[in-house]
C-alpha atoms as a PDB file:
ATOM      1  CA  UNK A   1      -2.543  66.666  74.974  1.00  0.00           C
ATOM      2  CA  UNK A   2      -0.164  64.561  73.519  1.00  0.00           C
ATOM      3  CA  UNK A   3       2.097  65.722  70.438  1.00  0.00           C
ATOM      4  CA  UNK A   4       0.279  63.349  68.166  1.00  0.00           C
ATOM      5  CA  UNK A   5      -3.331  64.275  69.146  1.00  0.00           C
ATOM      6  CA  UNK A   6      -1.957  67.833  68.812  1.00  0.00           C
ATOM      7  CA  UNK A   7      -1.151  67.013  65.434  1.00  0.00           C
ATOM      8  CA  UNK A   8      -4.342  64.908  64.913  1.00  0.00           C
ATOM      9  CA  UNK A   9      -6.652  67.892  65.856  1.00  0.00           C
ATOM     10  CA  UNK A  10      -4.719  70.467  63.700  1.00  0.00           C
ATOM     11  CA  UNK A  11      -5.172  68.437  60.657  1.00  0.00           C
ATOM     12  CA  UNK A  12      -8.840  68.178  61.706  1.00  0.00           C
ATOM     13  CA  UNK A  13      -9.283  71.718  62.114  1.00  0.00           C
ATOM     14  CA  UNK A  14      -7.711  72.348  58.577  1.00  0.00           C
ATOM     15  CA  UNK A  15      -9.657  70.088  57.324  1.00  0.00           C
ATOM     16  CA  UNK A  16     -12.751  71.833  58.956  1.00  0.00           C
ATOM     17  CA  UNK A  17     -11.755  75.363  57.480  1.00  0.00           C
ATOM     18  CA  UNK A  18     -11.141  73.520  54.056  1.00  0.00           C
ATOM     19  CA  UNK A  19     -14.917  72.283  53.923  1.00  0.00           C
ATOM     20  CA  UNK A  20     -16.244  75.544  55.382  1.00  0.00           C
ATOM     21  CA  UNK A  21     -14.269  77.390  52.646  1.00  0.00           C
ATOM     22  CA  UNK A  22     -15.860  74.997  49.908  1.00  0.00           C
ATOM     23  CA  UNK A  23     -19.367  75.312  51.361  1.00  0.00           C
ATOM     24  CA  UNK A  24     -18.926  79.489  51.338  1.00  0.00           C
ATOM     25  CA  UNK A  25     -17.827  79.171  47.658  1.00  0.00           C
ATOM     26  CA  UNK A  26     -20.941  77.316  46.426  1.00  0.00           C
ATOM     27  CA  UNK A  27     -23.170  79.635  48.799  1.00  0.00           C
ATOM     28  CA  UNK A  28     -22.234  81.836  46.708  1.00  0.00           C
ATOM     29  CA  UNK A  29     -22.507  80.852  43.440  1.00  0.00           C
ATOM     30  CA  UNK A  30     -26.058  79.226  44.316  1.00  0.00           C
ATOM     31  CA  UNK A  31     -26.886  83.160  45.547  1.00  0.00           C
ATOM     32  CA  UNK A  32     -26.235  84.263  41.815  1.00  0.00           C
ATOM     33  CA  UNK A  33     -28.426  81.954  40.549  1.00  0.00           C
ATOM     34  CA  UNK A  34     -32.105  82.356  39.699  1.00  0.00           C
ATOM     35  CA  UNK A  35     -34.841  79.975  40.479  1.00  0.00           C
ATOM     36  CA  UNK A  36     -32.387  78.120  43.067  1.00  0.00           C
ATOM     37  CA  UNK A  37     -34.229  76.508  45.889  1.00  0.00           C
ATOM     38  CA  UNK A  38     -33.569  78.577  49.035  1.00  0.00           C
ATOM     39  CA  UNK A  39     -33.910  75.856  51.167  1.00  0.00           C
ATOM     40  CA  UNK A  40     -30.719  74.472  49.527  1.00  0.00           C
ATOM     41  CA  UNK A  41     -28.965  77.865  50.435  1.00  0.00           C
ATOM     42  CA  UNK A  42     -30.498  77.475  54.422  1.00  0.00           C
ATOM     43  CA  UNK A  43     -29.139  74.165  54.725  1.00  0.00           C
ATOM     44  CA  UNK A  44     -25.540  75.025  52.890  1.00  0.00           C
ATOM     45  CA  UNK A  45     -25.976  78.117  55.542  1.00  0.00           C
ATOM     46  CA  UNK A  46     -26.675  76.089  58.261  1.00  0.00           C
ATOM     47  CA  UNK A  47     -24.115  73.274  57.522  1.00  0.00           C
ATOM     48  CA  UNK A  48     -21.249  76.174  57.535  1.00  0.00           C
ATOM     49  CA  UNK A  49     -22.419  77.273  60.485  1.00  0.00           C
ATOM     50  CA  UNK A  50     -21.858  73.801  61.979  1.00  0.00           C
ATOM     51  CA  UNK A  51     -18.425  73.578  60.779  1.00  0.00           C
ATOM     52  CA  UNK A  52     -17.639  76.782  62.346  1.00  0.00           C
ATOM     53  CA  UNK A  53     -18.591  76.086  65.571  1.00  0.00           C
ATOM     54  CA  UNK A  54     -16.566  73.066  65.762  1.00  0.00           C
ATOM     55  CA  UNK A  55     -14.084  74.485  64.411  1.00  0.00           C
ATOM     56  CA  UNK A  56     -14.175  77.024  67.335  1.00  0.00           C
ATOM     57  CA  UNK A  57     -14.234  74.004  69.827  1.00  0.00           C
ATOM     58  CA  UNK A  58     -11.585  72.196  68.772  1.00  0.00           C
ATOM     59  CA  UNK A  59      -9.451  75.353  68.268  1.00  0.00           C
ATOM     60  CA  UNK A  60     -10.314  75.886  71.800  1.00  0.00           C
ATOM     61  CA  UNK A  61      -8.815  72.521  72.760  1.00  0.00           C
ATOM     62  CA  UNK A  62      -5.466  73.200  71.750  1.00  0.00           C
END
């Protein structure tokens, strides 16, 4: 891999743990709420989930 797809797939995998880092935060908050939808939570839960495993791959590709 070239230095600047390196470079290009670092920033991408930052940017990865960034979003997966927000969606944790409002998982959480939403969990100390009552009368929140749990779907909402699934999909927030599910969506993280995503991120991580991509995350995973690409880390894997460097």
């Amino acid at each position: 891999m070239s230095r600047t797809a390196s470079h290009i797939s670092s920033v991408r995998v930052e940017s990865l743990r960034a979003k997966h880092r927000e969606l944790d935060q409002v998982v959480q908050e939403l969990s100390k709420e009552w009368g929140v939808e749990q779907q909402k939570i699934q999909d927030l839960k599910k969506r993280k989930l995503q991120l991580k495993d991509e995350i995973a791959r690409m880390s894997g590709e460097n």
